[in-house]
C-alpha atoms as a PDB file:
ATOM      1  CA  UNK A   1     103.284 133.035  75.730  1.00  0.00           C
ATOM      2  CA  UNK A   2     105.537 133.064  78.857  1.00  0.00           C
ATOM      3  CA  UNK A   3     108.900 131.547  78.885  1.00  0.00           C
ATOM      4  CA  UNK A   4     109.062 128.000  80.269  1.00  0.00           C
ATOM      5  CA  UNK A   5     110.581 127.902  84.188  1.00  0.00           C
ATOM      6  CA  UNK A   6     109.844 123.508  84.990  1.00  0.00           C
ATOM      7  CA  UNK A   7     108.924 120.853  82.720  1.00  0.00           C
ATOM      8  CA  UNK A   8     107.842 117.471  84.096  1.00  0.00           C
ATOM      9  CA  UNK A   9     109.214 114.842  81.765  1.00  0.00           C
ATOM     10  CA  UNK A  10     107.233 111.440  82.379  1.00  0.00           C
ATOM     11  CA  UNK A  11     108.112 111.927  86.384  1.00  0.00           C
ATOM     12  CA  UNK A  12     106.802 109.067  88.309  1.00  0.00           C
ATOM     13  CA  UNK A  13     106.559 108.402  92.080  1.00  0.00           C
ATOM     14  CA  UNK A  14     106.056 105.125  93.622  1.00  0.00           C
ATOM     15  CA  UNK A  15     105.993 103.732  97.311  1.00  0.00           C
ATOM     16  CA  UNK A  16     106.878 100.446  98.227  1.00  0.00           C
ATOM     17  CA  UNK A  17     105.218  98.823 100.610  1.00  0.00           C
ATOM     18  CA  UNK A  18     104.971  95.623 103.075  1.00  0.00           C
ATOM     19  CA  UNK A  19     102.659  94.097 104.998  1.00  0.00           C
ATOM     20  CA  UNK A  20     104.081  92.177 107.978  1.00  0.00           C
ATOM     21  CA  UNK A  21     100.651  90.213 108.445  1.00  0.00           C
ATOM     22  CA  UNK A  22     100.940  88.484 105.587  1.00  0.00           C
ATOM     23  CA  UNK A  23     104.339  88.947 104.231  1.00  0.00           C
ATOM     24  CA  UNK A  24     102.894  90.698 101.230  1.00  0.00           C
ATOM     25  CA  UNK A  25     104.928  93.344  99.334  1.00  0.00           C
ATOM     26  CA  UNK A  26     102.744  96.259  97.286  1.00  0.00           C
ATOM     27  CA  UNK A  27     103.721  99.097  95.302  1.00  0.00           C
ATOM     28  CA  UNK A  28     101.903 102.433  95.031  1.00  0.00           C
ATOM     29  CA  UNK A  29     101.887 104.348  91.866  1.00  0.00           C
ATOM     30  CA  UNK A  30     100.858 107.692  93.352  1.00  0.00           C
ATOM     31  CA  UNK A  31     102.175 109.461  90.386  1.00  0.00           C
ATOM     32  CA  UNK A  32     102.914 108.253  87.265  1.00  0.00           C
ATOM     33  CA  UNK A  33     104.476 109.421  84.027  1.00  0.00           C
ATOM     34  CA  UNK A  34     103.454 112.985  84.463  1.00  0.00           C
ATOM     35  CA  UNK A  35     104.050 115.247  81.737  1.00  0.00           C
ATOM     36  CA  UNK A  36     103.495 118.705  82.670  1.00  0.00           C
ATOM     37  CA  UNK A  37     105.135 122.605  81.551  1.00  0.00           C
ATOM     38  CA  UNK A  38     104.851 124.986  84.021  1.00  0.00           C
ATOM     39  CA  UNK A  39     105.012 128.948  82.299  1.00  0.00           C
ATOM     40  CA  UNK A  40     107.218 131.658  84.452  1.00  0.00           C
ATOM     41  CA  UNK A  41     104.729 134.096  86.015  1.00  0.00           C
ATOM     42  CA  UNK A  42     102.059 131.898  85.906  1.00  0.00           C
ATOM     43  CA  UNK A  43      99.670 129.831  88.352  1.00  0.00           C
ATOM     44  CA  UNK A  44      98.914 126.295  87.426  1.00  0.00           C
ATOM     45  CA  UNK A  45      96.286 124.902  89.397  1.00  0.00           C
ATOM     46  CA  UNK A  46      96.669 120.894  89.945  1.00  0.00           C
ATOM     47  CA  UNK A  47      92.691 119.629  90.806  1.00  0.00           C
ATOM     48  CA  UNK A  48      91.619 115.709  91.431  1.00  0.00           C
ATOM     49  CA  UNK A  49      90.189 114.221  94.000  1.00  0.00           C
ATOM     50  CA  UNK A  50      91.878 113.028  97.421  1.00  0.00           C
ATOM     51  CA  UNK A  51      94.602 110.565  97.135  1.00  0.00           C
ATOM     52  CA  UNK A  52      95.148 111.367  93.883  1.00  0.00           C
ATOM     53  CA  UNK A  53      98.807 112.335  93.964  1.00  0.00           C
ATOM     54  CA  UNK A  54      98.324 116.242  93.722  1.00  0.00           C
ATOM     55  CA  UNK A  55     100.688 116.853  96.986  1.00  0.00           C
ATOM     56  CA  UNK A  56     103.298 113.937  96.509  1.00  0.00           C
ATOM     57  CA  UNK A  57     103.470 115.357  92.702  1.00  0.00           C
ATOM     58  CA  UNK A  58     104.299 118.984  94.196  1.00  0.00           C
ATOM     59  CA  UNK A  59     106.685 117.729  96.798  1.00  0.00           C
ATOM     60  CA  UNK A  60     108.130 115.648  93.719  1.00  0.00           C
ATOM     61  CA  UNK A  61     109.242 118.804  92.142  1.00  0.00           C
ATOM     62  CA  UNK A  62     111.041 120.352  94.876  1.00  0.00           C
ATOM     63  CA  UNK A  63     112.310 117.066  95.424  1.00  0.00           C
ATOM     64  CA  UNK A  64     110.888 116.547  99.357  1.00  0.00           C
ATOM     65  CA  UNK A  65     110.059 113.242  98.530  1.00  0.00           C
ATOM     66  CA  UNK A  66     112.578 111.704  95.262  1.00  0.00           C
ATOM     67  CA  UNK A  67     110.858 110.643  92.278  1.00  0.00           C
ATOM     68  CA  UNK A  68     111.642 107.242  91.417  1.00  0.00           C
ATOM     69  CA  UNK A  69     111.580 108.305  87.108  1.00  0.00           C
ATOM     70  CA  UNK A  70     111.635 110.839  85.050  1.00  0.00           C
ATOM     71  CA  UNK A  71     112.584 114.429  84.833  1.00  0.00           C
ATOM     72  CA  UNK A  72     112.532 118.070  86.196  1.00  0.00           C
ATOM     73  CA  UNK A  73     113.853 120.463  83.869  1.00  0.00           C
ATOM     74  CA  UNK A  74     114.847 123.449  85.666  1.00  0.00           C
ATOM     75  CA  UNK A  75     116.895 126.215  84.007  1.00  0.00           C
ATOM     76  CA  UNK A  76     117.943 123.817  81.636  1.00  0.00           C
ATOM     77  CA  UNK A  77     119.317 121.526  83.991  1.00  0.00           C
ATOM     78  CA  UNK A  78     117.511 118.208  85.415  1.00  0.00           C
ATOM     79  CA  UNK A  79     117.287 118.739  89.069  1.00  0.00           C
ATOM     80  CA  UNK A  80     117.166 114.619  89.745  1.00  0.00           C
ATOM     81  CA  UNK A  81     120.995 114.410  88.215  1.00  0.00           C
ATOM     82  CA  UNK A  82     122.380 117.252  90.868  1.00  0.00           C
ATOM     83  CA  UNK A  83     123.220 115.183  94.300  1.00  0.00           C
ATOM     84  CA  UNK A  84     121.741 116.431  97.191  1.00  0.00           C
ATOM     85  CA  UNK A  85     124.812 118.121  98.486  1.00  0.00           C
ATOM     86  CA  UNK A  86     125.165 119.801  95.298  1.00  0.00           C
ATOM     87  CA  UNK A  87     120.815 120.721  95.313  1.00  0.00           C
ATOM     88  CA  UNK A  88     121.024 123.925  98.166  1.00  0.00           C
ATOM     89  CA  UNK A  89     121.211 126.483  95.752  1.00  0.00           C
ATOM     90  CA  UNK A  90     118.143 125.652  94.423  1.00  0.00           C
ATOM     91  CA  UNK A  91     116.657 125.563  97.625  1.00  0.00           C
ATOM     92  CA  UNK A  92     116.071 129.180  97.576  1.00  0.00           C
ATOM     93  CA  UNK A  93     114.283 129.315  94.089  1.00  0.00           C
ATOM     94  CA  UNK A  94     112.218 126.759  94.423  1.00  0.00           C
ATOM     95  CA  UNK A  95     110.053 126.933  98.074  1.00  0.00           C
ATOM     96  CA  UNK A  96     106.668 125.307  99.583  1.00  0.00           C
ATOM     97  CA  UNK A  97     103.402 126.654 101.455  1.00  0.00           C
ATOM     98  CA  UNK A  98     101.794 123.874 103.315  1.00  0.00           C
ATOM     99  CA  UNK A  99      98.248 122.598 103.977  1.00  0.00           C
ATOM    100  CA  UNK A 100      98.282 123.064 107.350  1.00  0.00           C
ATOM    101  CA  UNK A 101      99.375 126.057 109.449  1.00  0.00           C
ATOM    102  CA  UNK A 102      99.005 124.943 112.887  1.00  0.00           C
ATOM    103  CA  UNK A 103     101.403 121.608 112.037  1.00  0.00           C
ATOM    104  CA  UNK A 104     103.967 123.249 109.387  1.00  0.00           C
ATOM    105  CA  UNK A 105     105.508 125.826 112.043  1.00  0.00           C
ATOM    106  CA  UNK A 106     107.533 124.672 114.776  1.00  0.00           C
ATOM    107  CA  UNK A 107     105.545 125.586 118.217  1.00  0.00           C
ATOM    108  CA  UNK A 108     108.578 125.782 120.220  1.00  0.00           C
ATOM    109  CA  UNK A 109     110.368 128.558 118.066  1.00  0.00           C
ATOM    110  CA  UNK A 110     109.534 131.955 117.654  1.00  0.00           C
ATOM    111  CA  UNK A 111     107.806 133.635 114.501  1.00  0.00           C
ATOM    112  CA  UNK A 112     111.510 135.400 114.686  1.00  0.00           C
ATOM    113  CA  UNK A 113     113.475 132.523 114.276  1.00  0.00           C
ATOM    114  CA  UNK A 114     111.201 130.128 112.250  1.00  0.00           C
ATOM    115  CA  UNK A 115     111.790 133.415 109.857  1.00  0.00           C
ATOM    116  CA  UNK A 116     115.150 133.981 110.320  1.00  0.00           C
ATOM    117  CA  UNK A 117     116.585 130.192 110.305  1.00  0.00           C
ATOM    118  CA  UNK A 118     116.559 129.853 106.235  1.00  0.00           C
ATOM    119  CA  UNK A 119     118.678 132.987 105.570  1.00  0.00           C
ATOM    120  CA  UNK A 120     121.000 131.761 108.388  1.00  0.00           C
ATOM    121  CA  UNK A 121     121.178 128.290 106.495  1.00  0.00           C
ATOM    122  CA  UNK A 122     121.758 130.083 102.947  1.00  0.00           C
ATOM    123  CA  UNK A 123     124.412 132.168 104.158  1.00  0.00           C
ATOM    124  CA  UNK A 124     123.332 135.499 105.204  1.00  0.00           C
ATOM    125  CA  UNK A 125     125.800 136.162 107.999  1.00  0.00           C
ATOM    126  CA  UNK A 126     125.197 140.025 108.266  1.00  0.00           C
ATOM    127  CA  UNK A 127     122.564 140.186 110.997  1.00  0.00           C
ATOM    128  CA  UNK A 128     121.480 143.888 109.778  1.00  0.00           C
ATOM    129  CA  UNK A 129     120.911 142.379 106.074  1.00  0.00           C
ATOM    130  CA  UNK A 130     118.662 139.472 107.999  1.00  0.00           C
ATOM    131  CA  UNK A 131     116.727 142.010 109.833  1.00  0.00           C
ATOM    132  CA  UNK A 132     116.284 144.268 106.845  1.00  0.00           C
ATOM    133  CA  UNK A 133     114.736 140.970 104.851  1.00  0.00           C
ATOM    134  CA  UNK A 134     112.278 140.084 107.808  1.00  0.00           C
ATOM    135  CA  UNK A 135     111.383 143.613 107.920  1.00  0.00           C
ATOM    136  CA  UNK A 136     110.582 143.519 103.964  1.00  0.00           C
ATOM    137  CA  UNK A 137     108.957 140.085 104.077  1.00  0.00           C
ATOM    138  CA  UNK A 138     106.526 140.572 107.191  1.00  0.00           C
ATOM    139  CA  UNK A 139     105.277 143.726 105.763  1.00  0.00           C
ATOM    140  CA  UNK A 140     104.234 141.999 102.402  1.00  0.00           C
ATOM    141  CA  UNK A 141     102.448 139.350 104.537  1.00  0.00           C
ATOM    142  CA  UNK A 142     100.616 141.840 107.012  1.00  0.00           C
ATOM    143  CA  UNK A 143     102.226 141.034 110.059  1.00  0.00           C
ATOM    144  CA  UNK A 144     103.977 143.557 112.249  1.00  0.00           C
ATOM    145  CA  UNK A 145     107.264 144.142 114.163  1.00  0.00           C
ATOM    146  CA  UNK A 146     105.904 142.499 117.782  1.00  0.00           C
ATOM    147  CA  UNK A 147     104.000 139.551 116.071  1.00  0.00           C
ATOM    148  CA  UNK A 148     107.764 138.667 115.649  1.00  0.00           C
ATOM    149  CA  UNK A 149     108.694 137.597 118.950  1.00  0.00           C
ATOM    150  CA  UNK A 150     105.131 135.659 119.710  1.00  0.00           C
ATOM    151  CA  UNK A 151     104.665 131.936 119.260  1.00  0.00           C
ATOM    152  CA  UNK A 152     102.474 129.720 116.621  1.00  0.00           C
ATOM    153  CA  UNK A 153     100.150 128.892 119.119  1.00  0.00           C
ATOM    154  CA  UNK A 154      99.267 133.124 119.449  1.00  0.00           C
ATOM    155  CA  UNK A 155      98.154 133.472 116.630  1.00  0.00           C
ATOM    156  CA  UNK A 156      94.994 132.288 114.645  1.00  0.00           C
ATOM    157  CA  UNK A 157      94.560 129.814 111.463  1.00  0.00           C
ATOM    158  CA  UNK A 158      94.750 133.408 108.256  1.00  0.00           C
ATOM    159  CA  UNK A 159      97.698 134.592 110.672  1.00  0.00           C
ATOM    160  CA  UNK A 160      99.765 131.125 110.650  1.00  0.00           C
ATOM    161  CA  UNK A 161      99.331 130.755 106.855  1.00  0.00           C
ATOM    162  CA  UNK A 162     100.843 134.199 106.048  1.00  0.00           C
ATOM    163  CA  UNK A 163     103.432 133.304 108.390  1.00  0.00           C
ATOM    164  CA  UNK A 164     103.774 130.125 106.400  1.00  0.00           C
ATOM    165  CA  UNK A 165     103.986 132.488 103.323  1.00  0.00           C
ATOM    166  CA  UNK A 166     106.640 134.506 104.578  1.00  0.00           C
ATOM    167  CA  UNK A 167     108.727 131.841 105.474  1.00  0.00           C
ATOM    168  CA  UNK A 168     108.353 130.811 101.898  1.00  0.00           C
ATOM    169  CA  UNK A 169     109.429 134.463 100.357  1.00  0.00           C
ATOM    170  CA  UNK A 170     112.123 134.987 103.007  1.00  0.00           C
ATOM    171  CA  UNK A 171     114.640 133.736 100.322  1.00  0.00           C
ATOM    172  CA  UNK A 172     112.987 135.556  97.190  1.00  0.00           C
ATOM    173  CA  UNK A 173     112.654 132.410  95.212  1.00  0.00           C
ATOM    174  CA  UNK A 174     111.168 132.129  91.673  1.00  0.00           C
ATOM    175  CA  UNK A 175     108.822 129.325  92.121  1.00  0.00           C
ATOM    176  CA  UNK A 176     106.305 128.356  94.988  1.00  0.00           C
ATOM    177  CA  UNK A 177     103.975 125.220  95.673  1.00  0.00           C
ATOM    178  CA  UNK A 178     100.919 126.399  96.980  1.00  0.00           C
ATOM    179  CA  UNK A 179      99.939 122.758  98.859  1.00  0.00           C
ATOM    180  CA  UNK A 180      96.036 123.531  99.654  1.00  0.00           C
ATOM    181  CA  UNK A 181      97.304 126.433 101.565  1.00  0.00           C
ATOM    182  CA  UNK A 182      93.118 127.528 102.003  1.00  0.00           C
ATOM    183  CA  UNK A 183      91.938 124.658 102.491  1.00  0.00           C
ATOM    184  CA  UNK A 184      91.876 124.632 106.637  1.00  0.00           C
ATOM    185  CA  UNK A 185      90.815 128.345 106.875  1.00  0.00           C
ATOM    186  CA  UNK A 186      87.554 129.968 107.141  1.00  0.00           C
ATOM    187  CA  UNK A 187      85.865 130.639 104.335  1.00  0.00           C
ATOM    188  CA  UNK A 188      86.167 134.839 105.163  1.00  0.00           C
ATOM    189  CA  UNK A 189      90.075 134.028 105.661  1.00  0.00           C
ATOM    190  CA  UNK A 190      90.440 132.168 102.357  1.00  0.00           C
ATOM    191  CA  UNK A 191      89.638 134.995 100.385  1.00  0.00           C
ATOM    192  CA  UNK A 192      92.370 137.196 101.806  1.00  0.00           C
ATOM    193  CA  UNK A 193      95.233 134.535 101.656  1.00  0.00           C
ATOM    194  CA  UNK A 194      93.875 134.139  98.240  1.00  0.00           C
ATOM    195  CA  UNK A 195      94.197 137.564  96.911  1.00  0.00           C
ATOM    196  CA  UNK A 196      97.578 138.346  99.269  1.00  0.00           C
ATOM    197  CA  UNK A 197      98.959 135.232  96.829  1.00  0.00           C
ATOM    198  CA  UNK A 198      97.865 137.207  94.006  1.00  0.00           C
ATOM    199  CA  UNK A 199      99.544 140.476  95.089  1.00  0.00           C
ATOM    200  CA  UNK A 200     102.769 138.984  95.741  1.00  0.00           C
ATOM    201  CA  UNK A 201     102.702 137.315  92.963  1.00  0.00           C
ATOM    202  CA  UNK A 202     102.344 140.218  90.728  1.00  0.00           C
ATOM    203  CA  UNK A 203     104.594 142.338  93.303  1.00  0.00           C
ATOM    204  CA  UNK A 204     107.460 139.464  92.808  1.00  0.00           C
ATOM    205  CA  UNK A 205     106.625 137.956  90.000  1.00  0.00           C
ATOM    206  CA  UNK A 206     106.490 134.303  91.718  1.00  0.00           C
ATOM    207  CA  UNK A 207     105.526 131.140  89.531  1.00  0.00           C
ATOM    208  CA  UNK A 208     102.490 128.792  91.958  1.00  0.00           C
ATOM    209  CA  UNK A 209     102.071 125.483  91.594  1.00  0.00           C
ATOM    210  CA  UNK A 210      98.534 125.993  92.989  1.00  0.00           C
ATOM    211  CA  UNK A 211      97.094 122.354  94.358  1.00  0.00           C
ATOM    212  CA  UNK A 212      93.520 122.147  95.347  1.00  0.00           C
ATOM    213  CA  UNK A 213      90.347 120.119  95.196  1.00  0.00           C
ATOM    214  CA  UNK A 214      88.227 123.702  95.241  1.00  0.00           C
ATOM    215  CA  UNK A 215      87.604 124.383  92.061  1.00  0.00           C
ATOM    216  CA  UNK A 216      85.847 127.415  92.677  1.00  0.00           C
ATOM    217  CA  UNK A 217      89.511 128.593  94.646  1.00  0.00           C
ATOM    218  CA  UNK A 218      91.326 127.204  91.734  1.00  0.00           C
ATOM    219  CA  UNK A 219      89.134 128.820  89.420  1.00  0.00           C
ATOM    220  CA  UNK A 220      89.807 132.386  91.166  1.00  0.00           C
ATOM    221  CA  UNK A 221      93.682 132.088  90.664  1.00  0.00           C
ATOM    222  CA  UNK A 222      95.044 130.075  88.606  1.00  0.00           C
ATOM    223  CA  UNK A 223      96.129 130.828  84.544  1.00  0.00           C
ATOM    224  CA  UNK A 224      95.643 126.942  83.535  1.00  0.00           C
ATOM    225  CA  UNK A 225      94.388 124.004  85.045  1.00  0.00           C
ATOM    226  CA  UNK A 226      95.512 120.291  85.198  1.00  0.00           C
ATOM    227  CA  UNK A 227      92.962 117.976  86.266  1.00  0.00           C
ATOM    228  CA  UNK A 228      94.737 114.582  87.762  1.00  0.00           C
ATOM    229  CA  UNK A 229      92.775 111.177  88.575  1.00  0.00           C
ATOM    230  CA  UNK A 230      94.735 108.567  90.107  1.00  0.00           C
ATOM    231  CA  UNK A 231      98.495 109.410  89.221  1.00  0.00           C
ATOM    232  CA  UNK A 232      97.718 110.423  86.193  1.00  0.00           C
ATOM    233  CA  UNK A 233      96.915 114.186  84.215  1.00  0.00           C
ATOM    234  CA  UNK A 234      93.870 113.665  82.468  1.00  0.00           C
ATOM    235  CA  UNK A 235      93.170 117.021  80.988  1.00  0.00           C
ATOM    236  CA  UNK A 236      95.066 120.795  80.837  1.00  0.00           C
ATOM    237  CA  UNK A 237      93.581 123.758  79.653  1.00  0.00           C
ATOM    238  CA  UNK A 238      93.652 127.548  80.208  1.00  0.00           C
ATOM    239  CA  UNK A 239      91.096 128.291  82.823  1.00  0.00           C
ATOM    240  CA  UNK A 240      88.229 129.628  81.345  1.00  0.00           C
ATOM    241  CA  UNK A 241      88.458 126.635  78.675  1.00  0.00           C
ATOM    242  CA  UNK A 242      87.924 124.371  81.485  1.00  0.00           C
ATOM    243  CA  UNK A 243      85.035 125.513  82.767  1.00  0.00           C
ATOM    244  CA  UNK A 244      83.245 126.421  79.448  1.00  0.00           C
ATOM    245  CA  UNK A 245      84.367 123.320  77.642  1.00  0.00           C
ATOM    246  CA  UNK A 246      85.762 120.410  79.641  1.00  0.00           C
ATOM    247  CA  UNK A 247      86.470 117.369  77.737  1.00  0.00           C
ATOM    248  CA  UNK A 248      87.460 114.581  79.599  1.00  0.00           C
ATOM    249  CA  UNK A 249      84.377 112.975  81.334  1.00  0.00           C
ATOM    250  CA  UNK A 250      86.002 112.850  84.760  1.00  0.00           C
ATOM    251  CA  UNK A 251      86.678 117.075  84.516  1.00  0.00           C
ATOM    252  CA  UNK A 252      82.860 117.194  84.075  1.00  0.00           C
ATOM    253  CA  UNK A 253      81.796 115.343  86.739  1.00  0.00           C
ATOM    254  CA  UNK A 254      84.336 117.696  88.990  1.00  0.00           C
ATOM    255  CA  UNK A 255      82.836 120.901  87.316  1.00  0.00           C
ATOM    256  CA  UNK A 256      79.072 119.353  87.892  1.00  0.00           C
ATOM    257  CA  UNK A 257      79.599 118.852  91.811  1.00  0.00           C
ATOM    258  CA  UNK A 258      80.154 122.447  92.334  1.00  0.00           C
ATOM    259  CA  UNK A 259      77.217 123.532  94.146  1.00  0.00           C
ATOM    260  CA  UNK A 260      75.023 126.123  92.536  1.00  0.00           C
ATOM    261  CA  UNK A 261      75.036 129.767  94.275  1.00  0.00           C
ATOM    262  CA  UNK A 262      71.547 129.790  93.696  1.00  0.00           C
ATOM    263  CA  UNK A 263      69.402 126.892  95.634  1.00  0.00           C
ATOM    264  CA  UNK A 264      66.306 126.716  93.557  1.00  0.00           C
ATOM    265  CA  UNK A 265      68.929 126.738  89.667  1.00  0.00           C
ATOM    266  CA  UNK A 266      68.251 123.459  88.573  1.00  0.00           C
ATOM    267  CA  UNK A 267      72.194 121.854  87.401  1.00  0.00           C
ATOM    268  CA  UNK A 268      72.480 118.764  85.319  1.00  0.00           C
ATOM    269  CA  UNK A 269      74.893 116.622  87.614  1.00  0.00           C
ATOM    270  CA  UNK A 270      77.394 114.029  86.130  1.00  0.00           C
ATOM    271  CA  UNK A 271      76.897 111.197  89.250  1.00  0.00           C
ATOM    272  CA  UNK A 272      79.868 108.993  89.281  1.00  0.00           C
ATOM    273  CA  UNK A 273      79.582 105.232  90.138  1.00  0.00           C
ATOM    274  CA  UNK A 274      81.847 103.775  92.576  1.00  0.00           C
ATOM    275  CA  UNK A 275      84.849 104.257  94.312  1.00  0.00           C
ATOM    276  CA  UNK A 276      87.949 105.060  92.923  1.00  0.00           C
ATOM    277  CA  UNK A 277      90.283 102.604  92.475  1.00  0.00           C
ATOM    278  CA  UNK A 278      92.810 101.381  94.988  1.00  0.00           C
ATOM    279  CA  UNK A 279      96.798 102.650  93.347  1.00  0.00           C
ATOM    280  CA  UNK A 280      98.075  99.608  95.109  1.00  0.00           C
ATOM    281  CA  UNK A 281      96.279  97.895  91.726  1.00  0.00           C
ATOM    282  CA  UNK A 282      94.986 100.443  89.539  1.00  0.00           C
ATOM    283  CA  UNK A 283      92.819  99.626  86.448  1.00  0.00           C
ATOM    284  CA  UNK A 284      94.432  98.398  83.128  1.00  0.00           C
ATOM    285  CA  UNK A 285      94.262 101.286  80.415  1.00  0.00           C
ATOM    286  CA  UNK A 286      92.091 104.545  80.785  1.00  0.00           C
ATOM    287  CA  UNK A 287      92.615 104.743  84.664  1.00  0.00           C
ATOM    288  CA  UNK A 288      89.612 106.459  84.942  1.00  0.00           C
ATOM    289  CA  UNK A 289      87.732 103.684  82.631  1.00  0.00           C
ATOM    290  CA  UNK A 290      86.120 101.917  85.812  1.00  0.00           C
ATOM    291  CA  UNK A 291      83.799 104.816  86.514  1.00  0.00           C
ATOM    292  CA  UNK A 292      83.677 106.329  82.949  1.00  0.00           C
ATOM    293  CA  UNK A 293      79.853 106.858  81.645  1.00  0.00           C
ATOM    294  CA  UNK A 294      81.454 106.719  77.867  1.00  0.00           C
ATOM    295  CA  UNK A 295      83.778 103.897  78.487  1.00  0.00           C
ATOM    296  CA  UNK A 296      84.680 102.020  75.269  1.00  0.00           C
ATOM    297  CA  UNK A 297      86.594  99.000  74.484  1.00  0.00           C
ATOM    298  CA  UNK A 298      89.851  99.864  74.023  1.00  0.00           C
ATOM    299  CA  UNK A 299      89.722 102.105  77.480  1.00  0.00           C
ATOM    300  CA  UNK A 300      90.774  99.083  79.719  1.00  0.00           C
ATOM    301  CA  UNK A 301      93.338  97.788  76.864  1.00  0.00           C
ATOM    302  CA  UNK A 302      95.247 100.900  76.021  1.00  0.00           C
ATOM    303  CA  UNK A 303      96.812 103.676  78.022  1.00  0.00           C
ATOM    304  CA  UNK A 304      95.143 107.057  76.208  1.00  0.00           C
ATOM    305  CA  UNK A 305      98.008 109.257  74.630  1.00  0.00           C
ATOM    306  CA  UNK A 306      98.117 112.901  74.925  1.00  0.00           C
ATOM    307  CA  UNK A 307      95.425 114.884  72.310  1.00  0.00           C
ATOM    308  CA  UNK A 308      95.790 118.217  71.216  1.00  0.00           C
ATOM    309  CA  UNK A 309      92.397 119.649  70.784  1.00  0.00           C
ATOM    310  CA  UNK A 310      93.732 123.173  70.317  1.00  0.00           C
ATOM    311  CA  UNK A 311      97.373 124.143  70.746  1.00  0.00           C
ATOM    312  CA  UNK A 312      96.686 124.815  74.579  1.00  0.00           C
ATOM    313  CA  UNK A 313      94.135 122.480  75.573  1.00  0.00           C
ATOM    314  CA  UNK A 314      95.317 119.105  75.674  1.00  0.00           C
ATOM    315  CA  UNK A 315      93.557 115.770  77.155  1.00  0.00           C
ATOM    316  CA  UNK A 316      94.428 112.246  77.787  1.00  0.00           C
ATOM    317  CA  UNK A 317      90.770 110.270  76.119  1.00  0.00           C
ATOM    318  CA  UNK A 318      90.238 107.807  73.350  1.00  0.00           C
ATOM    319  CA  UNK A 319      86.946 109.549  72.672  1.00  0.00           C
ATOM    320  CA  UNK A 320      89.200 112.644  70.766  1.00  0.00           C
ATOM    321  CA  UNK A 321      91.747 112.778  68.337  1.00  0.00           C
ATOM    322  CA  UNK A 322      94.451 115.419  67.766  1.00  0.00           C
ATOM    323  CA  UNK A 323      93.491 119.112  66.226  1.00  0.00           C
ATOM    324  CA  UNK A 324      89.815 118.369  68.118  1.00  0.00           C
ATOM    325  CA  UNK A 325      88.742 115.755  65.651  1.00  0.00           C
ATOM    326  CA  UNK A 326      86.425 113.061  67.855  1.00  0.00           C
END
């Protein structure tokens, strides 16, 4: 077992909101009382659907947006206690890939300086040591000397994401949030960024928070999986356990809308009814109890703790009971 690097303590993110129509005020739990242990060396994939707070949960950590409870245990020191002036060094170990690389990188800077900027920011005043560290991070991205002095708009969707990755590893940090970084690429594409994440991981030994709502990308890189629905972790598991043994009834309707490789397999497919519910007034209980095919009674009266089916493969459902006793 690898040594813990982040652990989310009941962390909890909501917006506030008003409507100037009608004078109304809301509040959006996007995330809400997320436990979660992220391993050094590892990739965690974070899965759900849209909306469900997968990228405000990431952004969370790093503290981009500020929770509004909870904790983030970092090197045994909660980063929501250390004021913002006090937060740069850990900056540098803790960085972000984005969704999308033709909005994340400034269009009127050069691939040099968008590079450059964060070492001049952290305190690298020795312009030979900056050089030597672009040289060293472009060639573990693939890029070359003269893509250097060329512009975002030069270069195509794959080249702007490893750009966006070498931004990230310009400072060497320990952890990364991998925010649907495949998502807007070609399909041909995705499976280089992919396995370029996976060589600098092992190269650097980096720590991904890997968010996606591919589960066949997720399934490709990531170590463990948490599945999220509305705010809320419903289900984390190694991998592999996912796939072969899901428990939570929302995890197998994910895994059943994977389309088959083969067109004429026949798959039985877990069909969900309705939409999901709004976060401005999500459902009482079991979040998930609305569209639930095993619903029970006490799923729209009581929150569902967390179960330990096995010591790694944990799920948030009234149907189970600790030590896999249903």
């Amino acid at each position: 077992m690898s040594p813990l690097l982040i652990s989310l303590q009941q962390l909890s993110k909501q917006f506030y909101l008003y409507d100037q129509t009608t004078n109304e005020k809301g509040v959006v739990d996007a995330v809400n009382d997320v436990d979660l242990d992220i391993l050094s060396g590892e990739t965690l994939g974070l899965v759900g659907e849209s909306g469900c707070g997968k990228s405000t949960l990431g952004r969370c950590i790093l503290r981009l947006i500020e929770p509004t409870a909870g904790k983030i245990i970092y090197e045994d020191q909660n980063l929501l206690e250390i004021p913002e002036k006090a937060f740069k060094p850990y900056r540098k170990k803790m960085q972000i890939v984005f969704q999308d690389p033709f909005a994340s990188l400034n269009p009127r800077k050069s691939i040099r300086f968008i590079l450059e900027e964060p070492l001049i920011i952290h305190g690298m005043s020795n312009s030979q040591d900056r050089k030597n560290r672009l040289d060293e991070t472009i060639d573990k991205v693939g890029l070359t000397q003269d893509d250097l002095n060329r512009y975002p708009h030069e270069f195509s969707g794959g080249q702007r994401q490893r750009i966006g990755i070498a931004r990230a590893l310009i400072l060497k940090p320990d952890f990364i949030v991998c925010d649907e970084p495949v998502s807007a690429l070609d399909v041909s594409i995705q499976a280089q960024i992919l396995n370029l994440l996976i060589d600098l991981q092992q190269e650097m030994r980096l720590t991904y928070l890997f968010i996606s709502h591919d589960l066949s990308v997720v399934k490709h890189i990531s170590n463990r999986i948490a599945v999220m629905y509305l705010g809320r972790i419903v289900e984390i598991a190694p991998t592999e356990e996912i796939f072969e043994n899901p428990l939570h009834p929302y995890t197998t309707a994910l895994l059943s809308s994977i389309p088959a490789p083969d067109p004429t397999m026949k798959k039985d497919r877990l069909i969900l009814e309705g939409d999901p519910p709004s976060p401005l007034n999500p459902p009482t209980g079991c979040r998930f109890h609305t569209r639930c095919p095993q619903q029970m009674d006490i799923c729209s009266k009581k929150v569902p703790e967390r179960k330990a089916i096995t010591s790694e493969h944990h799920v948030y459902c009234h149907l189970y009971n600790d030590l896999g006793n249903s």
